[in-house]
Protein backbone atom coordinates (compact mmCIF):
# COMPACT_ATOMS: atom_id res chain seq x y z
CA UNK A 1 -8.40 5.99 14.31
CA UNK A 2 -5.82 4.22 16.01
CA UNK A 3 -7.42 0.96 16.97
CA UNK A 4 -8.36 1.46 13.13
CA UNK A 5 -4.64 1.36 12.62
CA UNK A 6 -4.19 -1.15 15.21
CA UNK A 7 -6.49 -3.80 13.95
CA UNK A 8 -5.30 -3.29 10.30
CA UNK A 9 -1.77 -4.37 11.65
CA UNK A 10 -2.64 -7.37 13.33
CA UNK A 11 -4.78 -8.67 10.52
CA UNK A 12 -1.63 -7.92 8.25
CA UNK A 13 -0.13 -10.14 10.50
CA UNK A 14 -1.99 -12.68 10.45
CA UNK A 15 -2.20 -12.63 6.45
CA UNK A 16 1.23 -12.39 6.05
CA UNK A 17 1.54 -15.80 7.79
CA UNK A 18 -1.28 -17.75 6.04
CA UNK A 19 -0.29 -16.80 2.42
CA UNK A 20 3.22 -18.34 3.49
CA UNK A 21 2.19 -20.88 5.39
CA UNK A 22 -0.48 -21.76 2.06
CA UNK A 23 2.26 -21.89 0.16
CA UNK A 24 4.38 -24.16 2.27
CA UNK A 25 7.19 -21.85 2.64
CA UNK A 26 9.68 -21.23 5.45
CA UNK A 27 10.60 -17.87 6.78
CA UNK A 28 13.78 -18.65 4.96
CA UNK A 29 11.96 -19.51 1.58
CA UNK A 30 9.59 -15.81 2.15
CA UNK A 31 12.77 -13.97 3.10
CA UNK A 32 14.69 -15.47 -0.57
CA UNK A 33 11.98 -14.28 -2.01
CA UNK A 34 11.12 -11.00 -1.08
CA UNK A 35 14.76 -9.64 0.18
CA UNK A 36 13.68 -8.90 3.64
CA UNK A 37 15.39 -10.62 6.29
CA UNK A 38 13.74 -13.35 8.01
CA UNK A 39 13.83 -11.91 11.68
CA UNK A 40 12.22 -8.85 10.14
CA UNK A 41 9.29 -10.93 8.54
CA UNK A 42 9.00 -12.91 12.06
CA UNK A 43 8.50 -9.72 13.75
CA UNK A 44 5.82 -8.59 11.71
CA UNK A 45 4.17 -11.84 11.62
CA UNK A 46 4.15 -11.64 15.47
CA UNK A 47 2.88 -8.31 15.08
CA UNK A 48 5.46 -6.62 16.83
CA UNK A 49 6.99 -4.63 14.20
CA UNK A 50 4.47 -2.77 11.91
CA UNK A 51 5.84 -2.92 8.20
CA UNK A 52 7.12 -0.38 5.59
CA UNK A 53 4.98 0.43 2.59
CA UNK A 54 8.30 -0.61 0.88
CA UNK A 55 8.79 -4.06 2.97
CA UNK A 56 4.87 -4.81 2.46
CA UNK A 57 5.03 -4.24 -1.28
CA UNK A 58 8.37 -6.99 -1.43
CA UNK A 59 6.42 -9.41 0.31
CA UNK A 60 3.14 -8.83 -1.50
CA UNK A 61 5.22 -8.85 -4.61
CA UNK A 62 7.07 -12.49 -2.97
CA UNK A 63 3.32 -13.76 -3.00
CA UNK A 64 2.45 -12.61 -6.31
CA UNK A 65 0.01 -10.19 -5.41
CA UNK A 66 -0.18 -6.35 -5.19
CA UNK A 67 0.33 -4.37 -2.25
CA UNK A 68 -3.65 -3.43 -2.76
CA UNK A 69 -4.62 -7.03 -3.41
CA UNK A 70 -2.50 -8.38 0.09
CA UNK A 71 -4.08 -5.44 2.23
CA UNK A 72 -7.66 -6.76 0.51
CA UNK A 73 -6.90 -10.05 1.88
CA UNK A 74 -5.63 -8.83 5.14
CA UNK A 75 -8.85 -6.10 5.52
CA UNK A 76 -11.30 -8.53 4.73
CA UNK A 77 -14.62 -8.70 2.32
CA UNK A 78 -17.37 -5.94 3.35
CA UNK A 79 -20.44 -5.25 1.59
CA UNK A 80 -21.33 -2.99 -0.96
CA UNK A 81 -21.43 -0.01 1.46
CA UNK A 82 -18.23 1.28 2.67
CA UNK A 83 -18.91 3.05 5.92
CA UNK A 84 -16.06 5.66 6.86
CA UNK A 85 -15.85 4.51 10.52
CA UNK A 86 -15.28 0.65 9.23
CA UNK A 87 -12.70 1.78 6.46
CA UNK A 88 -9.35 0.21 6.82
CA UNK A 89 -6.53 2.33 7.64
CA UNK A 90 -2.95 1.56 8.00
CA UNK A 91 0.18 3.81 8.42
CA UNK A 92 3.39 3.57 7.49
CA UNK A 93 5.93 3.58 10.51
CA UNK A 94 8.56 5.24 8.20
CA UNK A 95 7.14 8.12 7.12
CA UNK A 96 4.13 8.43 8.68
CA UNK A 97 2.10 8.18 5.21
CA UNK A 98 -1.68 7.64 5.88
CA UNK A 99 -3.35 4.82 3.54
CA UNK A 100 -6.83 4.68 4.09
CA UNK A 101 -8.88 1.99 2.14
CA UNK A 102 -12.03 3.43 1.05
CA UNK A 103 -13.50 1.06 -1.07
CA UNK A 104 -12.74 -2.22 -2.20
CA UNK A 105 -14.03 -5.64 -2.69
CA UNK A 106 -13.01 -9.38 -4.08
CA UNK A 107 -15.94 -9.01 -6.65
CA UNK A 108 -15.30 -5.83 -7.93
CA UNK A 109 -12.83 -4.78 -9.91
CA UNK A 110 -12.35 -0.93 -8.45
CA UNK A 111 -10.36 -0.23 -5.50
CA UNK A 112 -10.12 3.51 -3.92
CA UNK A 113 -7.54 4.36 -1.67
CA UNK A 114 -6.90 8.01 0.03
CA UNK A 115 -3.57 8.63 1.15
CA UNK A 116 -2.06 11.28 3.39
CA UNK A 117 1.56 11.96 2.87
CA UNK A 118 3.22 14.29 5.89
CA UNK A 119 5.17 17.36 4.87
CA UNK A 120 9.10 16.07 3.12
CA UNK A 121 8.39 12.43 2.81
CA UNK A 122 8.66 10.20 -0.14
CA UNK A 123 8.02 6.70 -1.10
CA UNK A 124 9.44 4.53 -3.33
CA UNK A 125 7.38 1.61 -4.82
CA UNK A 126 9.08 -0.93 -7.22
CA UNK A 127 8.23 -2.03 -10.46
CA UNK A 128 6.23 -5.19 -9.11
CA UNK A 129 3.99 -3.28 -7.20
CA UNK A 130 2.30 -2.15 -10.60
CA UNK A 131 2.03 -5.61 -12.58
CA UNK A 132 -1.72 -6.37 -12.07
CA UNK A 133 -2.94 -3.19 -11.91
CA UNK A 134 -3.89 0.37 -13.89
CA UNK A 135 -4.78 3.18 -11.73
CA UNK A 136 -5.28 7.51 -11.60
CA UNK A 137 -3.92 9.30 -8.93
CA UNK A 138 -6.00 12.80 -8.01
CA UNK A 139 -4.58 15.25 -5.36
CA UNK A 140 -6.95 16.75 -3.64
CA UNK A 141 -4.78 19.24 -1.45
CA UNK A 142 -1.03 20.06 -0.99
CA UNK A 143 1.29 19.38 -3.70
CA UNK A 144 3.05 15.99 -4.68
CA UNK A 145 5.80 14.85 -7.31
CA UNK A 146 5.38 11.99 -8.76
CA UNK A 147 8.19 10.55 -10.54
CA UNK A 148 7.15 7.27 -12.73
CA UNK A 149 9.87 5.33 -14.87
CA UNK A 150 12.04 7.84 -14.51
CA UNK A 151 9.70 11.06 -15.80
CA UNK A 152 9.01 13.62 -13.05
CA UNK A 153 5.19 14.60 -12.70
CA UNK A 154 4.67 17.59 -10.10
CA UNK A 155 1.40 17.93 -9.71
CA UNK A 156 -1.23 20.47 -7.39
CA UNK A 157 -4.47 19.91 -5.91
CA UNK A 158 -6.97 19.35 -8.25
CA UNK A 159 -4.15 17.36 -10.70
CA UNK A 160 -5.49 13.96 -11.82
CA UNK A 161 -2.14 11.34 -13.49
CA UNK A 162 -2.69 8.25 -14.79
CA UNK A 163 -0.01 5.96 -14.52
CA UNK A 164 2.57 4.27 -17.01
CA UNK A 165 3.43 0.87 -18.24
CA UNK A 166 4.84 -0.75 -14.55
CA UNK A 167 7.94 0.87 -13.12
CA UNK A 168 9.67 2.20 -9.78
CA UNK A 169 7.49 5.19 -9.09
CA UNK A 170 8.42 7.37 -6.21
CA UNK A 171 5.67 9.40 -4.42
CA UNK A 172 7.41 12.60 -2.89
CA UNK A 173 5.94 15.63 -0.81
CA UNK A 174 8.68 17.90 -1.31
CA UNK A 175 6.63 20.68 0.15
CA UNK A 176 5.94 22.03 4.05
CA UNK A 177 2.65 21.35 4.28
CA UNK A 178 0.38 17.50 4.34
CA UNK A 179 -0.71 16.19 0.81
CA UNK A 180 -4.01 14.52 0.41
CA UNK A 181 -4.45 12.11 -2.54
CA UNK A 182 -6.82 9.03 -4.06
CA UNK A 183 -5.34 6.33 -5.54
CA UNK A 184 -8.13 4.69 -8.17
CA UNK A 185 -7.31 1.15 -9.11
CA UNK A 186 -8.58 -1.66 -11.49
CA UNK A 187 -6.67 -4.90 -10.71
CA UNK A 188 -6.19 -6.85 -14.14
């Protein structure tokens, strides 16, 4: 699974840098934008940092696009079949949260993404992250709190929430033991 992980990072890379250089922007223009600094962007871009879930969804959100529609782009277009062993997986340096890619494609308009957060982690994912999409999360083991504009949602395994009108929504495992979830998404 790591040269998964490995080859997810690198292509991230490497996306990161075409949508800015498609855009014309300098690392100075990207880092205005999304409020990360512009040696941190380099480094990622270089591939020698591997980015936050938070710093991914500020540049995503610099480019317009969704954390699931830049890690789309950076992943690549598959077929209609989405083998286990080709699935896309990425994880966040921080906290050590697992984001596997299960299905997705350009044509369709359903993504599904399974997620492992470790045992007292949390993320928090702003506002913008949200815009262009609607999704349902369903845990399928552990426990996870969920806290979505503000209104706390503690849910068990077996617990399926479907999410608000766009806000900061914070994804904590408050517990001792892993949580398993899957993220269902229609981009609008």
């Amino acid at each position: 699974m790591d040269t998964l992980i490995d080859d997810l990072s690198s292509r991230l890379a490497h996306r990161l840098r075409l949508e800015r250089d498609s855009r014309g922007w300098s690392l100075a223009d990207l880092a205005e934008r999304s409020g990360v600094s512009r040696a941190t962007i380099s480094k990622i871009e270089r591939a020698e940092v591997s980015p936050t879930a938070v710093v991914l969804v500020r540049l995503a959100s610099a480019f317009d696009l969704t954390l699931a529609g830049l890690m789309l782009r950076a992943e690549g277009h598959g077929g209609r079949l989405s083998r286990a062993a080709d699935q896309a997986v990425w994880r966040d340096p921080e906290t050590g949260y697992l984001r596997r890619q299960v299905f997705s494609r350009p044509d369709h308009p359903i993504e599904i993404i399974k997620v492992e957060m470790p045992a007292r982690q949390r993320v928090t994912l702003p506002a913008a992250s949200y815009l262009h999409i609607r999704q349902v999360l369903w845990v399928l083991s552990g426990a996870l709190v969920l806290t979505d504009g503000g209104e706390r949602h503690e849910l068990r395994a077996g617990d399926c929430l479907g999410f608000g009108p766009p806000a900061e929504v914070t994804f904590a495992n408050e517990g001792n033991a892993p949580c398993t979830y899957v993220v269902a998404l229609v981009r609008s």
